[in-house]
N, C-alpha and C. Protein backbone atom coordinates (compact mmCIF):
# COMPACT_ATOMS: atom_id res chain seq x y z
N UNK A 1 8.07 16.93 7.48
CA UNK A 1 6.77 17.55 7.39
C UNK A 1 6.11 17.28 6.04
N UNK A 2 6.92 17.30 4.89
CA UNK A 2 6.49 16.63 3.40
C UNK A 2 5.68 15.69 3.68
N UNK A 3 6.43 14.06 4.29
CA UNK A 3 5.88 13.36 4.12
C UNK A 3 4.61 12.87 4.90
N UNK A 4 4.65 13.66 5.71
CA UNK A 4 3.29 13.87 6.95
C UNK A 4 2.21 14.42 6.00
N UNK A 5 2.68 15.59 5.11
CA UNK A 5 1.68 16.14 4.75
C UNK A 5 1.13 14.81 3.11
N UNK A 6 1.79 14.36 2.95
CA UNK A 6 1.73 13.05 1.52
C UNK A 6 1.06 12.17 2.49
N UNK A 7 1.27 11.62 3.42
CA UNK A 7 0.34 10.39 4.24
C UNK A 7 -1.02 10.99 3.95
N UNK A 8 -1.58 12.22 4.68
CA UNK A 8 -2.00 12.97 4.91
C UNK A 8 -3.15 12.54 3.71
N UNK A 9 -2.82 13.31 2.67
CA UNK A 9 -3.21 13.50 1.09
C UNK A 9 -3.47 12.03 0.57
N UNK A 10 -2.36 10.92 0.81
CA UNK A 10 -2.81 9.27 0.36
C UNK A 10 -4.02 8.78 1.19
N UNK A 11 -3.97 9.57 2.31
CA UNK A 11 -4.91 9.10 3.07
C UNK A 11 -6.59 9.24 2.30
N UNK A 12 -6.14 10.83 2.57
CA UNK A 12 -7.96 11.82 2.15
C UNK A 12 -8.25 11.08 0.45
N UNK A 13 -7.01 10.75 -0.32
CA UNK A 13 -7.44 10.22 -1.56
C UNK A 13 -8.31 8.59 -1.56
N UNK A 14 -7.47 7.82 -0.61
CA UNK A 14 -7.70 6.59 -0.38
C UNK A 14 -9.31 6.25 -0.21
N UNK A 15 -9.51 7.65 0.69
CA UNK A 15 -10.98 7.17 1.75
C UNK A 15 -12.01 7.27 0.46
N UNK A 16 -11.77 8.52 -0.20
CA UNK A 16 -12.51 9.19 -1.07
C UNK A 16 -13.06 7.93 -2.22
N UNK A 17 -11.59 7.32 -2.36
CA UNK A 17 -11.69 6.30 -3.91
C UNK A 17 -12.35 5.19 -3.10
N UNK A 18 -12.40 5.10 -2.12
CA UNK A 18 -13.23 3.74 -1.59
C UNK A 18 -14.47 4.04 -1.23
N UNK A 19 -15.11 5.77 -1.25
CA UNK A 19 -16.62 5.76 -1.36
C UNK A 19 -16.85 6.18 -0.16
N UNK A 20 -15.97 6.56 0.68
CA UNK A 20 -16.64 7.30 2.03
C UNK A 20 -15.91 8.84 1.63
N UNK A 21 -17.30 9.55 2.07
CA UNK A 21 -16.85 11.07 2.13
C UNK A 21 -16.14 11.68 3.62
N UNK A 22 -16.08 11.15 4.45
CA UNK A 22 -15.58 11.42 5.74
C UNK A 22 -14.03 11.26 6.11
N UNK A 23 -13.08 11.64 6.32
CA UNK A 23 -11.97 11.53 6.44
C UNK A 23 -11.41 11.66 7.84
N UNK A 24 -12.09 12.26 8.48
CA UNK A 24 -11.74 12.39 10.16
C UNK A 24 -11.90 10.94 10.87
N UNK A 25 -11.10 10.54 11.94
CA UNK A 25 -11.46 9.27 12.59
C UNK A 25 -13.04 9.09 13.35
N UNK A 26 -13.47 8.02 13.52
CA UNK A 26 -14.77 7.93 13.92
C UNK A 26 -14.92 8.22 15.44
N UNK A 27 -13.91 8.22 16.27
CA UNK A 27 -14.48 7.71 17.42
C UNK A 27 -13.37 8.55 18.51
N UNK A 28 -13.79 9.18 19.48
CA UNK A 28 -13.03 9.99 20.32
C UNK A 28 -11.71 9.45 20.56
N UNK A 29 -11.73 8.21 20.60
CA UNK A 29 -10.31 7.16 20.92
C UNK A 29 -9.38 7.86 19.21
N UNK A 30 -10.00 7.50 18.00
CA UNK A 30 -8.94 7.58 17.18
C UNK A 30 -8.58 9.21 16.64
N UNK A 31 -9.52 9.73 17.18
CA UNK A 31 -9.29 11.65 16.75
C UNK A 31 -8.21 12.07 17.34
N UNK A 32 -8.01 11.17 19.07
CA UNK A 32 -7.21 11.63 19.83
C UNK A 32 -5.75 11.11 19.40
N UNK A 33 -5.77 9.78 18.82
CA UNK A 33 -5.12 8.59 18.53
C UNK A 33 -3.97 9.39 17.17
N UNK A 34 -5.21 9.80 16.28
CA UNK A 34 -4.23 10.19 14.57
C UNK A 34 -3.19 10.91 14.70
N UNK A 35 -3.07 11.51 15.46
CA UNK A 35 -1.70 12.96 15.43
C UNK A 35 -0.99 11.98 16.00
N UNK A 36 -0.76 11.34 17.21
CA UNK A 36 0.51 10.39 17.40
C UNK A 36 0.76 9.74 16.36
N UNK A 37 -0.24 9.04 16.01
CA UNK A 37 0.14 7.82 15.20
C UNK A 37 0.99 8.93 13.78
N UNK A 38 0.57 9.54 13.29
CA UNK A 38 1.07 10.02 12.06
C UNK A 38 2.76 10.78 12.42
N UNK A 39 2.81 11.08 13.76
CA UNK A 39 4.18 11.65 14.10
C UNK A 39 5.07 10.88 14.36
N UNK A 40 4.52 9.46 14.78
CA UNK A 40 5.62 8.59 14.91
C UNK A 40 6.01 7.79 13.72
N UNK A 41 4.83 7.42 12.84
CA UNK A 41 5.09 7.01 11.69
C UNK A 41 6.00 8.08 10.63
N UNK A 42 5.59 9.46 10.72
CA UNK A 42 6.57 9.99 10.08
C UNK A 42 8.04 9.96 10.26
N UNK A 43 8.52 10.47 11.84
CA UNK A 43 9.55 9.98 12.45
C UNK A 43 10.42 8.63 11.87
N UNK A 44 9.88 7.77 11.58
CA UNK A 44 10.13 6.36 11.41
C UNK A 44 11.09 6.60 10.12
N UNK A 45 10.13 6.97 9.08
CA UNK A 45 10.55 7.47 7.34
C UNK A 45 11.58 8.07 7.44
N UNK A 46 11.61 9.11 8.15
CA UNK A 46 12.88 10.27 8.65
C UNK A 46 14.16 9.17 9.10
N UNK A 47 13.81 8.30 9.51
CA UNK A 47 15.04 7.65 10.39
C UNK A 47 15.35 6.34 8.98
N UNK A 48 14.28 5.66 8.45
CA UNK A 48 14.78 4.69 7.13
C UNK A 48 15.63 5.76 6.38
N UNK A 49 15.02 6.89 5.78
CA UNK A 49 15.61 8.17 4.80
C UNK A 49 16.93 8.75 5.04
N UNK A 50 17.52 8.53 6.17
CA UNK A 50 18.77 9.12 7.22
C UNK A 50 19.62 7.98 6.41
N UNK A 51 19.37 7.01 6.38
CA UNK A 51 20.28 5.76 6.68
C UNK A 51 20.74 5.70 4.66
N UNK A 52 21.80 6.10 4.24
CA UNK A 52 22.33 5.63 2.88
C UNK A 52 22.87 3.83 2.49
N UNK A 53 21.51 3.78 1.69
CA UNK A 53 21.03 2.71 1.04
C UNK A 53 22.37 1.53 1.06
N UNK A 54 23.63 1.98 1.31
CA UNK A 54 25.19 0.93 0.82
C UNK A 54 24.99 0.73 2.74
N UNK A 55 24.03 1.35 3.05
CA UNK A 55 24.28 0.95 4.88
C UNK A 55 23.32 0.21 5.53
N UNK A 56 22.30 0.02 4.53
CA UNK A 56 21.22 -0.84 4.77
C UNK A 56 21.46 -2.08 5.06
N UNK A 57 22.81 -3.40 4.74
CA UNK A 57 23.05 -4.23 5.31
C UNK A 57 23.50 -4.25 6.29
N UNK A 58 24.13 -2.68 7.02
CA UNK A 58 24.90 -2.79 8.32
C UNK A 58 24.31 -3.58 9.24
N UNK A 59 25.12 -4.35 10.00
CA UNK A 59 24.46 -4.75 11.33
C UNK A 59 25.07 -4.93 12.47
N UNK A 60 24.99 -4.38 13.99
CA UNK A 60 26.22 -4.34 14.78
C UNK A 60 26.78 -5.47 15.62
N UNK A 61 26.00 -6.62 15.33
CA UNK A 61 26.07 -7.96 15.50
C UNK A 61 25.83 -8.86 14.28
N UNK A 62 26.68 -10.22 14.89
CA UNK A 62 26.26 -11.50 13.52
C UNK A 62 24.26 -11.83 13.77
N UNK A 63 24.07 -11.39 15.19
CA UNK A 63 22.63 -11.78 15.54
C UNK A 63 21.67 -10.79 15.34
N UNK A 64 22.41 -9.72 15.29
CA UNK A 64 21.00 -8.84 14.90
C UNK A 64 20.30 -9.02 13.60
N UNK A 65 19.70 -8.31 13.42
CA UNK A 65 19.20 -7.34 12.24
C UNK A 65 20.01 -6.37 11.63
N UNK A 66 19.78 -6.81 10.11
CA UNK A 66 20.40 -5.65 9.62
C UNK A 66 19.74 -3.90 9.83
N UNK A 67 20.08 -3.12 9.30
CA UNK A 67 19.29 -2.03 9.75
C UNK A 67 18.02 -2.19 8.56
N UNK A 68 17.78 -2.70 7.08
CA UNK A 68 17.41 -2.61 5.76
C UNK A 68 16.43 -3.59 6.87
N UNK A 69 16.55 -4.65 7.37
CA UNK A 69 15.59 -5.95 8.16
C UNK A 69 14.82 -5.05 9.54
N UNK A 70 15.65 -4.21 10.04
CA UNK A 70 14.80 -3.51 11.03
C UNK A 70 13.99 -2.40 10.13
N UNK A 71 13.69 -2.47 9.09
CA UNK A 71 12.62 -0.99 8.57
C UNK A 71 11.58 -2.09 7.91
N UNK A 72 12.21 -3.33 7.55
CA UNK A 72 11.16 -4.01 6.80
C UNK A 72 10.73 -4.90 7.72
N UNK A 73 11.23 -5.35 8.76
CA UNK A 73 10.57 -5.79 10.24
C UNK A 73 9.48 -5.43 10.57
N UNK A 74 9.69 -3.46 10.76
CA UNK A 74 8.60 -2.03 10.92
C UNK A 74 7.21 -2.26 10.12
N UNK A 75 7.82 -1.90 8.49
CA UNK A 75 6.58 -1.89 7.80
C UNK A 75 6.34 -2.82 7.48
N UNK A 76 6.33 -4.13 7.71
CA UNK A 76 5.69 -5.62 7.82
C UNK A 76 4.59 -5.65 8.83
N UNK A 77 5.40 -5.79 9.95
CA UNK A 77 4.55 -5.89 11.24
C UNK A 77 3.46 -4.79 11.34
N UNK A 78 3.79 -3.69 11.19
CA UNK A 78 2.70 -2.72 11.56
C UNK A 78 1.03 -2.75 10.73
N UNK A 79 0.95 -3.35 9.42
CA UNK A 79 0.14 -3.77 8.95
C UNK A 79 -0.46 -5.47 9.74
N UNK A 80 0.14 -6.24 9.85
CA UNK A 80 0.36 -7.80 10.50
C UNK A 80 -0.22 -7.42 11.73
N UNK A 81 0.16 -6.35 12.59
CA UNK A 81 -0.07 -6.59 13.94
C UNK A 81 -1.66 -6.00 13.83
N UNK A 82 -1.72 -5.03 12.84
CA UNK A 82 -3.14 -3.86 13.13
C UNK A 82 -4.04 -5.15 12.75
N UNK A 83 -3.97 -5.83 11.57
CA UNK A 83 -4.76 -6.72 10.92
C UNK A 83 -5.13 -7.98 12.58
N UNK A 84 -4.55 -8.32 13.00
CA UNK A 84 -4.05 -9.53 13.69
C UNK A 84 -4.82 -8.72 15.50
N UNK A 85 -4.28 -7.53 16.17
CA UNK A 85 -4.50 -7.48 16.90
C UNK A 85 -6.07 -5.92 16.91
N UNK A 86 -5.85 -5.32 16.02
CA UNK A 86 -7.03 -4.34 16.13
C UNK A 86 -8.40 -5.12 15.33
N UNK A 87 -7.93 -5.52 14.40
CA UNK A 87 -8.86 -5.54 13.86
C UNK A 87 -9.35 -7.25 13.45
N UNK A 88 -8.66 -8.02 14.49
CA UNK A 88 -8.85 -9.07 14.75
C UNK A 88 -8.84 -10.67 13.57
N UNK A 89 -8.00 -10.32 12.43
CA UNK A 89 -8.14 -11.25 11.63
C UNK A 89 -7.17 -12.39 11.80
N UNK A 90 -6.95 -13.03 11.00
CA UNK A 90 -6.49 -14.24 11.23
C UNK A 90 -4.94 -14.07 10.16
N UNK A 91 -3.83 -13.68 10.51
CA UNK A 91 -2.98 -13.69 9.58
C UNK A 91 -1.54 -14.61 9.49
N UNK A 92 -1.14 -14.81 8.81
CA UNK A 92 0.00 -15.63 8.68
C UNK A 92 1.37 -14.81 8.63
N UNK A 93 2.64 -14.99 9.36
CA UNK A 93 3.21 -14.39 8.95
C UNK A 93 3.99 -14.28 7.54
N UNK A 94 4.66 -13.81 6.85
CA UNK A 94 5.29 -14.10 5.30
C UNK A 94 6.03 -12.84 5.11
N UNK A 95 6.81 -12.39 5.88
CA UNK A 95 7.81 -11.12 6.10
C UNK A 95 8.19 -11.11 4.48
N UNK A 96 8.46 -10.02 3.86
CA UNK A 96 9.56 -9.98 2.66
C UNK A 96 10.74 -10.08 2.96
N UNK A 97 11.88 -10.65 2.09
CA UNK A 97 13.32 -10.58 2.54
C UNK A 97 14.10 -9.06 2.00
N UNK A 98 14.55 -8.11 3.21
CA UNK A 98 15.31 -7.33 3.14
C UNK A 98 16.48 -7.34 2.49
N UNK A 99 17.32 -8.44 2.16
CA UNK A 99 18.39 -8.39 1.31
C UNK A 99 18.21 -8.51 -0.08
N UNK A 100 17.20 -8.57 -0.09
CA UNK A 100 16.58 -8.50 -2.05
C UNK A 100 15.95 -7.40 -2.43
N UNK A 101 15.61 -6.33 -1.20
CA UNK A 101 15.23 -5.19 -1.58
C UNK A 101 16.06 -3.98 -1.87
N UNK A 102 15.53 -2.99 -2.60
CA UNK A 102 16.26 -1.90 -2.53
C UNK A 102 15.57 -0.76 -1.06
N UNK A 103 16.63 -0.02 -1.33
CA UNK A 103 15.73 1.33 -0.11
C UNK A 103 14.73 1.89 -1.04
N UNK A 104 14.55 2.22 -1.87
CA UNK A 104 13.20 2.80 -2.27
C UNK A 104 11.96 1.65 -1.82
N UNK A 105 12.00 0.23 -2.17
CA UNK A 105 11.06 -0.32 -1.53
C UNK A 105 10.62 -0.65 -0.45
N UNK A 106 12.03 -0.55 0.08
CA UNK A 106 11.37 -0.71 1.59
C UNK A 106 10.98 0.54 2.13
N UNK A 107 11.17 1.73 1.85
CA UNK A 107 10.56 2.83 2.25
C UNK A 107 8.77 3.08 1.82
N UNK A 108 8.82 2.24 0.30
CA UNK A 108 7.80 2.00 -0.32
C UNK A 108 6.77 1.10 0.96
N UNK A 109 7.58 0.22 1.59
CA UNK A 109 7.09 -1.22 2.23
C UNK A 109 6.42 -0.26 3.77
N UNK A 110 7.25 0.27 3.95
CA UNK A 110 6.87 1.43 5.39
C UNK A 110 5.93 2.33 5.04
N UNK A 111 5.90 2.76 3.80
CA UNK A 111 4.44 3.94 3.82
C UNK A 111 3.45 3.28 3.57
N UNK A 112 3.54 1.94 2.88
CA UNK A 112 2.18 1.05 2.62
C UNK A 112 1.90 0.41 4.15
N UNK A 113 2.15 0.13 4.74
CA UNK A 113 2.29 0.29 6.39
C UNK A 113 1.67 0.81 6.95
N UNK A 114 2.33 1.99 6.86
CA UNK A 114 1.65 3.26 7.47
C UNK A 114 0.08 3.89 7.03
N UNK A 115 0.25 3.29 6.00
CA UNK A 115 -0.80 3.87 4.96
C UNK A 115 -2.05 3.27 5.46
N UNK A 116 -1.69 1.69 5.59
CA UNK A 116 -3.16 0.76 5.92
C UNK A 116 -3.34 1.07 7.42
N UNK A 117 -2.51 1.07 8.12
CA UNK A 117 -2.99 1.33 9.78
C UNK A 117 -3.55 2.97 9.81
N UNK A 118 -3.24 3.80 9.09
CA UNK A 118 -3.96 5.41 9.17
C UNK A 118 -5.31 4.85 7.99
N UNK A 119 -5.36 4.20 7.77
CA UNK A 119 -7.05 3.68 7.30
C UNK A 119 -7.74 3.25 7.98
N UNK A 120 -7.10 1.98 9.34
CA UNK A 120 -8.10 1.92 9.94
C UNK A 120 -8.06 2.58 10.82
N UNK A 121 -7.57 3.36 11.59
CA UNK A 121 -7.52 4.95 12.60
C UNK A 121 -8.94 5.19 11.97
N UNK A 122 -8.94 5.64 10.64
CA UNK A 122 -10.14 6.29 10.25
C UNK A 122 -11.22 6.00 10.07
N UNK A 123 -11.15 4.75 10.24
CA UNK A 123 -12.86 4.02 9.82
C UNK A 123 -12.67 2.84 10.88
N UNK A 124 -12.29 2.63 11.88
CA UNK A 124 -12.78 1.53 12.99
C UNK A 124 -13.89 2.23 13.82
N UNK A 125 -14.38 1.43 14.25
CA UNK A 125 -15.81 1.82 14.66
C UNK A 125 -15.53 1.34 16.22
N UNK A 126 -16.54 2.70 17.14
CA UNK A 126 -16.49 2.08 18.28
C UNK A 126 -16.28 0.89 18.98
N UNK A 127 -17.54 -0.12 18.39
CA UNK A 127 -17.78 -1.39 19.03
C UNK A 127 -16.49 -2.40 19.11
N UNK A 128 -15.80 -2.22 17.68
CA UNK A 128 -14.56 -2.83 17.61
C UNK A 128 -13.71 -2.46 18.63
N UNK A 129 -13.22 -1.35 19.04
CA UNK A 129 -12.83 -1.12 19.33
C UNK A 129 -12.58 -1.33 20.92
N UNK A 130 -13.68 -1.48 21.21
CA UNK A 130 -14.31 -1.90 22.45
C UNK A 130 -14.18 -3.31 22.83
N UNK A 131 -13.78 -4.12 21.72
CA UNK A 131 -13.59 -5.40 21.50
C UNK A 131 -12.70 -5.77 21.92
N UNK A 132 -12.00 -7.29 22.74
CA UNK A 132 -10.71 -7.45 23.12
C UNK A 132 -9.81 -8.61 22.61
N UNK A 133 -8.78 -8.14 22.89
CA UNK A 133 -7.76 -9.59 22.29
C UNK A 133 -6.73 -10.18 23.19
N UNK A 134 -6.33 -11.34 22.98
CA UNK A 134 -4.99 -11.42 23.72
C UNK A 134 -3.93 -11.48 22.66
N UNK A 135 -2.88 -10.23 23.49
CA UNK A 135 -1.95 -10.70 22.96
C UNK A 135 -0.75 -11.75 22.70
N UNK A 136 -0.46 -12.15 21.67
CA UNK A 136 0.34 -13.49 21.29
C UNK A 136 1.53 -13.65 22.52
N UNK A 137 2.58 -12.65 22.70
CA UNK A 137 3.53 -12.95 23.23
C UNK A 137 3.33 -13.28 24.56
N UNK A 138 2.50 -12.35 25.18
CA UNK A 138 2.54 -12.06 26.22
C UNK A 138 0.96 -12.66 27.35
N UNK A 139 0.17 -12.76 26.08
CA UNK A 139 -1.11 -13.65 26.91
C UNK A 139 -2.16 -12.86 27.54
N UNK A 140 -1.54 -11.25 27.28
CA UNK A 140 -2.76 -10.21 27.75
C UNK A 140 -4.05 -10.24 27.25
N UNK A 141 -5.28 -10.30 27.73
CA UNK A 141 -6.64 -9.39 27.25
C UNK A 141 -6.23 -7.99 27.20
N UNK A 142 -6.07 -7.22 25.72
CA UNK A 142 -7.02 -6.03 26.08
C UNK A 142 -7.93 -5.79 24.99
N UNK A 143 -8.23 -4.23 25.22
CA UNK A 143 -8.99 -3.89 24.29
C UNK A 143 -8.48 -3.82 22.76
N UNK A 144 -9.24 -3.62 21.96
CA UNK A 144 -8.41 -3.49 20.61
C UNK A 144 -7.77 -2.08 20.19
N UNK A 145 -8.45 -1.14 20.92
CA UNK A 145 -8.03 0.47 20.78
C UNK A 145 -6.54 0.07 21.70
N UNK A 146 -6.79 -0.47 22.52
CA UNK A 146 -4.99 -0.30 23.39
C UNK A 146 -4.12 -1.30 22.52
N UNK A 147 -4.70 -2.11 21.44
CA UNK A 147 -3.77 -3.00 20.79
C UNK A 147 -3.23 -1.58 19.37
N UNK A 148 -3.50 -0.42 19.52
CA UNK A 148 -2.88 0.48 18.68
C UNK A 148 -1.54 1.01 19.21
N UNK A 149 -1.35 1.54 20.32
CA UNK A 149 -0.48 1.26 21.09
C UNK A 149 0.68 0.31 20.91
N UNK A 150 0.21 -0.89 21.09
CA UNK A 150 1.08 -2.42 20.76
C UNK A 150 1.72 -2.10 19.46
N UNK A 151 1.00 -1.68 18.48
CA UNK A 151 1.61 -1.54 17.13
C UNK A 151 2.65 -0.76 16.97
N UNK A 152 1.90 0.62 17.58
CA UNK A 152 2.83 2.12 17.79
C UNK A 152 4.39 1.73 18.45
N UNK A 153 3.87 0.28 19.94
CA UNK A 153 5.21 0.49 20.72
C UNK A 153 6.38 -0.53 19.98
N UNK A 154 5.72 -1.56 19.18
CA UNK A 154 6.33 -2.39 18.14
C UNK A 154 7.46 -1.29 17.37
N UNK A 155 6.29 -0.31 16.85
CA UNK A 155 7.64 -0.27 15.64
C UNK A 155 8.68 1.14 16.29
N UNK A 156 7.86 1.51 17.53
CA UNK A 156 8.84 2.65 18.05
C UNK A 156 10.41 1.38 18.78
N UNK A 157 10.35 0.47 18.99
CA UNK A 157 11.30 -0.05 19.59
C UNK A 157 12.41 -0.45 18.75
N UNK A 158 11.73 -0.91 17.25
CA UNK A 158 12.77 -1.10 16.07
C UNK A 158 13.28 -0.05 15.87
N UNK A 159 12.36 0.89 15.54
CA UNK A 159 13.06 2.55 15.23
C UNK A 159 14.38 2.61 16.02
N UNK A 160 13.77 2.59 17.53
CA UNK A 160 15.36 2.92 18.51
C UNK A 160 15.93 2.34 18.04
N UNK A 161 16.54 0.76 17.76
CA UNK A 161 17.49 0.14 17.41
C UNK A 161 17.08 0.58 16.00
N UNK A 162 17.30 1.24 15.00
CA UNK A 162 17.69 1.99 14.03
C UNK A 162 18.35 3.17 14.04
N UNK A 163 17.94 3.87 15.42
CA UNK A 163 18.67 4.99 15.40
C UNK A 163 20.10 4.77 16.01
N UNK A 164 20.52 3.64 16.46
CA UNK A 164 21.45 3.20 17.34
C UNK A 164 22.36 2.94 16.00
N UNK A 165 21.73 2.07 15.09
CA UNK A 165 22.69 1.97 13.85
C UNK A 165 22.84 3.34 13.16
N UNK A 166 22.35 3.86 13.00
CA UNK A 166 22.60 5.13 12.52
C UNK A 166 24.10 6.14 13.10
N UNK A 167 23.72 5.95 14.48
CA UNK A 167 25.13 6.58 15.20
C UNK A 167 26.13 5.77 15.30
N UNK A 168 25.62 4.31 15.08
CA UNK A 168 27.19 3.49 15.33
C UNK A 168 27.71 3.49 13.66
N UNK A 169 27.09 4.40 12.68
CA UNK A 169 27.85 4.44 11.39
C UNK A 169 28.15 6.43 11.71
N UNK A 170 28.26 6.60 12.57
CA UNK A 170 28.34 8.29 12.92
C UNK A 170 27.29 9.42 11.97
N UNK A 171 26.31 8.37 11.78
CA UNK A 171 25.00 9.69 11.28
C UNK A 171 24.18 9.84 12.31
N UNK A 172 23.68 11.37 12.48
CA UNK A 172 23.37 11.99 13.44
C UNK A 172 21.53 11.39 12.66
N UNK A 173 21.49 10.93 13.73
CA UNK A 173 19.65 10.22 13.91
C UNK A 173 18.60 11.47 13.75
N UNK A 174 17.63 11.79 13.08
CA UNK A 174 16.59 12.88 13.16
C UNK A 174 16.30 13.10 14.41
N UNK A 175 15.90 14.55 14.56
CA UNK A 175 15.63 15.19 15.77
C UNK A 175 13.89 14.61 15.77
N UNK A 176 14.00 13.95 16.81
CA UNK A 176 12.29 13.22 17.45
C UNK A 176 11.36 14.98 17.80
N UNK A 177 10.54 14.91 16.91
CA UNK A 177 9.55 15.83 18.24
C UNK A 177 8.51 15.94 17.77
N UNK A 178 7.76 16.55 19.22
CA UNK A 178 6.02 15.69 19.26
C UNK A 178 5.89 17.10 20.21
């Protein structure tokens, strides 16, 4: 709940220092949109924060991901995908490497994440929104409001396989609730 309420506060500071007085989302889609998005993103922190930093290389295969690569996977992509699929730019990928980080940065790497996609929640504008894309993998049109979703279901799927490492080192995973 801390760090819900610190997004929260980086947020209302962020908007402020960039010159808009408005802090609520613009558009019936993202008013409805912010409370998920901020519960699952919190959730997320809760589940990197669970995991002690000497366990961040764990991995339960030679093919997976480590668990330290599934949080910086998270807060990579979730900026990459919003940029790329909401808000339609043109990006390259250039992941950071997880084995050179510590856990404070990559937790650092997940709230800056979190941070830029609850910016544009707050200031995308209808029309955009209304706007469509295809997605890369899969070759869909949609809209760009349902490409929030895409982001949301991106990093909720790493999460699971985080919480999976979490119990296969016998730490009890944060209690999810919404």
């Amino acid at each position: 709940m801390k760090n819900l309420l610190l997004i929260m506060v980086v947020v209302f500071c962020s908007v402020i220092l960039n010159g808009q007085t408005e802090i609520i989302p613009k558009t019936t889609f993202t008013k409805m949109y912010l409370p998920v998005w901020l519960t699952a993103s919190e959730h997320c922190l809760e589940v990197a924060k669970t995991m002690p930093e000497e366990l961040y290389t764990y991995k339960p295969t030679a093919v997976s991901k480590s668990f330290g690569e599934q949080m910086v996977h998270i807060g990579y992509t979730v900026e990459l995908l919003t940029k790329r699929y909401v808000q339609g730019m043109e990006v390259t990928p250039n992941a950071p490497d997880a084995s050179k980080m510590t856990k404070a940065e990559i937790l650092k790497l997940l709230e800056n994440g979190f941070e830029y996609t609850t910016n544009v929640i707050n200031t995308i504008e209808q029309d955009q929104l209304d706007e469509t894309c295809v997605m890369y993998h899969s070759g869909n049109t949609v809209s760009r409001a349902f490409a929030f979703f895409y982001v949301q279901d991106h990093m909720t799927n790493h999460r699971a396989k985080a919480n999976l490492y979490l119990r296969m080192n016998s730490i009890k995973p944060p209690e999810y609730t919404w």
